[in-house]
C-alpha atoms as a PDB file:
ATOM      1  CA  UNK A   1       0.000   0.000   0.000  1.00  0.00           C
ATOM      2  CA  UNK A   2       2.728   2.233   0.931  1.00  0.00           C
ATOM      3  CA  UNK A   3       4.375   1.978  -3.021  1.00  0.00           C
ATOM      4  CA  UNK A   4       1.224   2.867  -4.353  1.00  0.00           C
ATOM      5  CA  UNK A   5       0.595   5.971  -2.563  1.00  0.00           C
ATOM      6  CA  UNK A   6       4.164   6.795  -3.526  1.00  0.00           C
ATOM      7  CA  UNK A   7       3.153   6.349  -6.990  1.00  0.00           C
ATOM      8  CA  UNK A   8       0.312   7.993  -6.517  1.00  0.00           C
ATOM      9  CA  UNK A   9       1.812  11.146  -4.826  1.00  0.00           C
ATOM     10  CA  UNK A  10       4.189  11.344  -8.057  1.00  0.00           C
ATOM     11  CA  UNK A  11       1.691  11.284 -10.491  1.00  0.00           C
ATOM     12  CA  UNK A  12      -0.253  14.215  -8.335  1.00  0.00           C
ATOM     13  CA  UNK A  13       2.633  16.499  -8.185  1.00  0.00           C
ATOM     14  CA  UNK A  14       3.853  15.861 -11.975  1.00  0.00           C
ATOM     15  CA  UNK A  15      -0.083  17.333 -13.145  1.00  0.00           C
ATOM     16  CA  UNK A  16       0.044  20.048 -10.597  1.00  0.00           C
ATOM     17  CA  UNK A  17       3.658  20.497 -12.155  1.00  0.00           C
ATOM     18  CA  UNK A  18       2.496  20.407 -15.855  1.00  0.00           C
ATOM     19  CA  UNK A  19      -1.470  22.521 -14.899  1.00  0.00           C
ATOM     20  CA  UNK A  20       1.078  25.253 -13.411  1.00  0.00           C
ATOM     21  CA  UNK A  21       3.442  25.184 -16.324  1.00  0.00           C
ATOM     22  CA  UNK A  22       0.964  25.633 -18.634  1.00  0.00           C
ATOM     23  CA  UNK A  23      -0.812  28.326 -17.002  1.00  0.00           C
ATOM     24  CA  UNK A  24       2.379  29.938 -16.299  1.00  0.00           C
ATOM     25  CA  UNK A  25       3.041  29.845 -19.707  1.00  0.00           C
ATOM     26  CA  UNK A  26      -0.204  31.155 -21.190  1.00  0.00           C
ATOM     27  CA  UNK A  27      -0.399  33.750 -18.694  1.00  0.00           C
ATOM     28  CA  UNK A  28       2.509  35.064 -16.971  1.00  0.00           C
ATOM     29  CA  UNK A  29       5.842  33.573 -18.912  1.00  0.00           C
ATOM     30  CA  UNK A  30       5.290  35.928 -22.385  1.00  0.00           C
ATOM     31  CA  UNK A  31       4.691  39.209 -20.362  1.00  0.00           C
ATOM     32  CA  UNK A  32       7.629  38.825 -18.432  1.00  0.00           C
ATOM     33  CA  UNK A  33      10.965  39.781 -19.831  1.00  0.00           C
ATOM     34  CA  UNK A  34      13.531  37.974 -17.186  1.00  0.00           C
ATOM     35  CA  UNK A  35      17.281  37.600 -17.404  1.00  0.00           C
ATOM     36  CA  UNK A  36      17.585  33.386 -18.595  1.00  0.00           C
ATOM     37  CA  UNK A  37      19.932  32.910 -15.409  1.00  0.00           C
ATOM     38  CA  UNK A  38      17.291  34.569 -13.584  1.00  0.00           C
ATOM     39  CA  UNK A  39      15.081  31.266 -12.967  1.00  0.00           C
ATOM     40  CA  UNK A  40      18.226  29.185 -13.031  1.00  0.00           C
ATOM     41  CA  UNK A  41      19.418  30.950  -9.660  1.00  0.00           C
ATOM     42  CA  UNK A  42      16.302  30.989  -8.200  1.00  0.00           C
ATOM     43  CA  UNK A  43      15.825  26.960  -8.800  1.00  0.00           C
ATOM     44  CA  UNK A  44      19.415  26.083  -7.638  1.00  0.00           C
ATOM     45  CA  UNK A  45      18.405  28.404  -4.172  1.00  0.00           C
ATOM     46  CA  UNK A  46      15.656  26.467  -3.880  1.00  0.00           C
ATOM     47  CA  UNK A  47      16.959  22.791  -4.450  1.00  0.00           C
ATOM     48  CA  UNK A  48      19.719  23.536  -1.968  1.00  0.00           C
ATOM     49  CA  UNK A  49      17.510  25.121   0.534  1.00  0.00           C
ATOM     50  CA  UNK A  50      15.432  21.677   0.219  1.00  0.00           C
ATOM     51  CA  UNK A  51      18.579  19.697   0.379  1.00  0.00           C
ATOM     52  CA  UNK A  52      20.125  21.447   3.587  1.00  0.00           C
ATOM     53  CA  UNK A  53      16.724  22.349   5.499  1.00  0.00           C
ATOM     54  CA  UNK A  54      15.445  18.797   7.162  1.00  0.00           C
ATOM     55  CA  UNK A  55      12.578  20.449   9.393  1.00  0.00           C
ATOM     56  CA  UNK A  56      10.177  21.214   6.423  1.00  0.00           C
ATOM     57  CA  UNK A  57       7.121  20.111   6.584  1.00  0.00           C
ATOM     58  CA  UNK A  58       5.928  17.473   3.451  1.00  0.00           C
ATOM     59  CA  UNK A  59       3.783  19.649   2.557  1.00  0.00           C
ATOM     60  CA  UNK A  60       6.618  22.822   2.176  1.00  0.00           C
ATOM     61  CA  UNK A  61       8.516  20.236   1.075  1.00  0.00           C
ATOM     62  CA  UNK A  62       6.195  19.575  -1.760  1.00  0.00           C
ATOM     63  CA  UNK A  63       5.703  23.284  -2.586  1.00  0.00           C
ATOM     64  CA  UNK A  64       9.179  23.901  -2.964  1.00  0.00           C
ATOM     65  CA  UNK A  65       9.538  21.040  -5.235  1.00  0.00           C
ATOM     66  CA  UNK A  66       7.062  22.359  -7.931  1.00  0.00           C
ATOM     67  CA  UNK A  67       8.743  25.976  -7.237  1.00  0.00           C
ATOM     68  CA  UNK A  68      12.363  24.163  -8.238  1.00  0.00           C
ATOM     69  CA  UNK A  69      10.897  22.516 -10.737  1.00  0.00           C
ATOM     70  CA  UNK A  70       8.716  25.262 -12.242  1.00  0.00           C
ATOM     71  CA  UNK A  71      11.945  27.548 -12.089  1.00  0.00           C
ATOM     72  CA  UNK A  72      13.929  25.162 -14.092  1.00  0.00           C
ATOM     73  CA  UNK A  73      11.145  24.476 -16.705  1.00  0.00           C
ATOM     74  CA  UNK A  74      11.016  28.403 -17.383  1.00  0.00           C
ATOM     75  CA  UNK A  75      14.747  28.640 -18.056  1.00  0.00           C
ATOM     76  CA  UNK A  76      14.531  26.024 -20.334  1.00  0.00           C
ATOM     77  CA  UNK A  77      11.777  27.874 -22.157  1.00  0.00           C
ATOM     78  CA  UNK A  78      13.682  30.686 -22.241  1.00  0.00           C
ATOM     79  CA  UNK A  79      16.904  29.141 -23.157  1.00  0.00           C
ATOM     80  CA  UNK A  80      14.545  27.474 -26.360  1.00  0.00           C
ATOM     81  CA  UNK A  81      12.862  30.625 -27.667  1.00  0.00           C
ATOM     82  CA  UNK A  82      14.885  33.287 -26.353  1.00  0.00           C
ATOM     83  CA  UNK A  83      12.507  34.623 -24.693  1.00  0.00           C
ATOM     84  CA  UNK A  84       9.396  37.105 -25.268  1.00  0.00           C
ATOM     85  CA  UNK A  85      10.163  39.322 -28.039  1.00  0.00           C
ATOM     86  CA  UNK A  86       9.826  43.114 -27.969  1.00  0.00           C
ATOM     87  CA  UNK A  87       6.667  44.413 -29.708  1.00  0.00           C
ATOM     88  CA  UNK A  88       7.897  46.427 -33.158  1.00  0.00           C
ATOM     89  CA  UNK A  89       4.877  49.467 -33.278  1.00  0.00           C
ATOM     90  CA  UNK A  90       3.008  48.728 -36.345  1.00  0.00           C
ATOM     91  CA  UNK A  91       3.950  50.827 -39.614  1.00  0.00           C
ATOM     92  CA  UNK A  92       1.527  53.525 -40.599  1.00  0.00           C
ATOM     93  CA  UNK A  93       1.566  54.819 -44.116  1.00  0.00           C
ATOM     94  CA  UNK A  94       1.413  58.157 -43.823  1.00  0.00           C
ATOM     95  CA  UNK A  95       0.496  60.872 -47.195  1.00  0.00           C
ATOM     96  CA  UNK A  96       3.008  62.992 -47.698  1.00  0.00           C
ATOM     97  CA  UNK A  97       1.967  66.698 -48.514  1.00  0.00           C
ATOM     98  CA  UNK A  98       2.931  67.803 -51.863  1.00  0.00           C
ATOM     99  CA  UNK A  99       3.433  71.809 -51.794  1.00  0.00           C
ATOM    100  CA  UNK A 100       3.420  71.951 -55.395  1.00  0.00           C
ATOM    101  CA  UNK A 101       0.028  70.867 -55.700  1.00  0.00           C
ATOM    102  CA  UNK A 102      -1.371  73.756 -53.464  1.00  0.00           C
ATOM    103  CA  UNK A 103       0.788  76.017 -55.440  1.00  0.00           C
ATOM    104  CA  UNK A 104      -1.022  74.898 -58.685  1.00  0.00           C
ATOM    105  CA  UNK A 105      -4.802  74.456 -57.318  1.00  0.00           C
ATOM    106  CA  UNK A 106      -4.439  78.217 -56.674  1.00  0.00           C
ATOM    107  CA  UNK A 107      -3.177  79.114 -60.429  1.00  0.00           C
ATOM    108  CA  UNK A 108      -5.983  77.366 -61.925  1.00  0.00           C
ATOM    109  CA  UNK A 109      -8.502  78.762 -60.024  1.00  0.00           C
END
């Protein structure tokens, strides 16, 4: 019983993992522009706080997991694409005014 709630556990925290990565991707990842070492840092700070800290509660424990792991699946994103591209302002045509024209309308008239 004690293996399959292990299993179990894993397979909870990898769709938590994936439901946040995906949100975090739709939603907060292409607004963001971060330094790529950015998440890297923050992931290794984490993983070695987990490593070194042995009072955490499981669920902390837990938490920081998906944080570590979260962290390290946005640098890899951002390694990937290079992250979210500036926005170029759209090119607007605009009529140049012609002085000889005016110059002319007034001849004629």
């Amino acid at each position: 019983m004690n293996v399959l709630s292990t299993i179990l556990f894993y397979v909870i925290m990898l769709v938590v993992i994936l439901a946040l990565y995906a949100g975090c991707r739709l939603y907060v990842f292409n607004k963001i522009r971060i330094n790529k070492w950015i998440p890297l840092a923050i992931s290794i700070i984490l993983f070695c706080c987990q490593l070194f800290i042995k009072g955490i509660n499981g669920y902390v424990n837990a938490a920081i997991t998906v944080a570590t792991v979260l962290f390290l699946l946005w640098f890899m994103e951002i390694q990937q694409t290079g992250g979210p591209k500036k926005k170029e302002k759209p090119i607007v045509i605009k009529p140049k005014a012609k002085p000889n024209r005016v110059k002319n309308n007034k001849k004629d008239k």
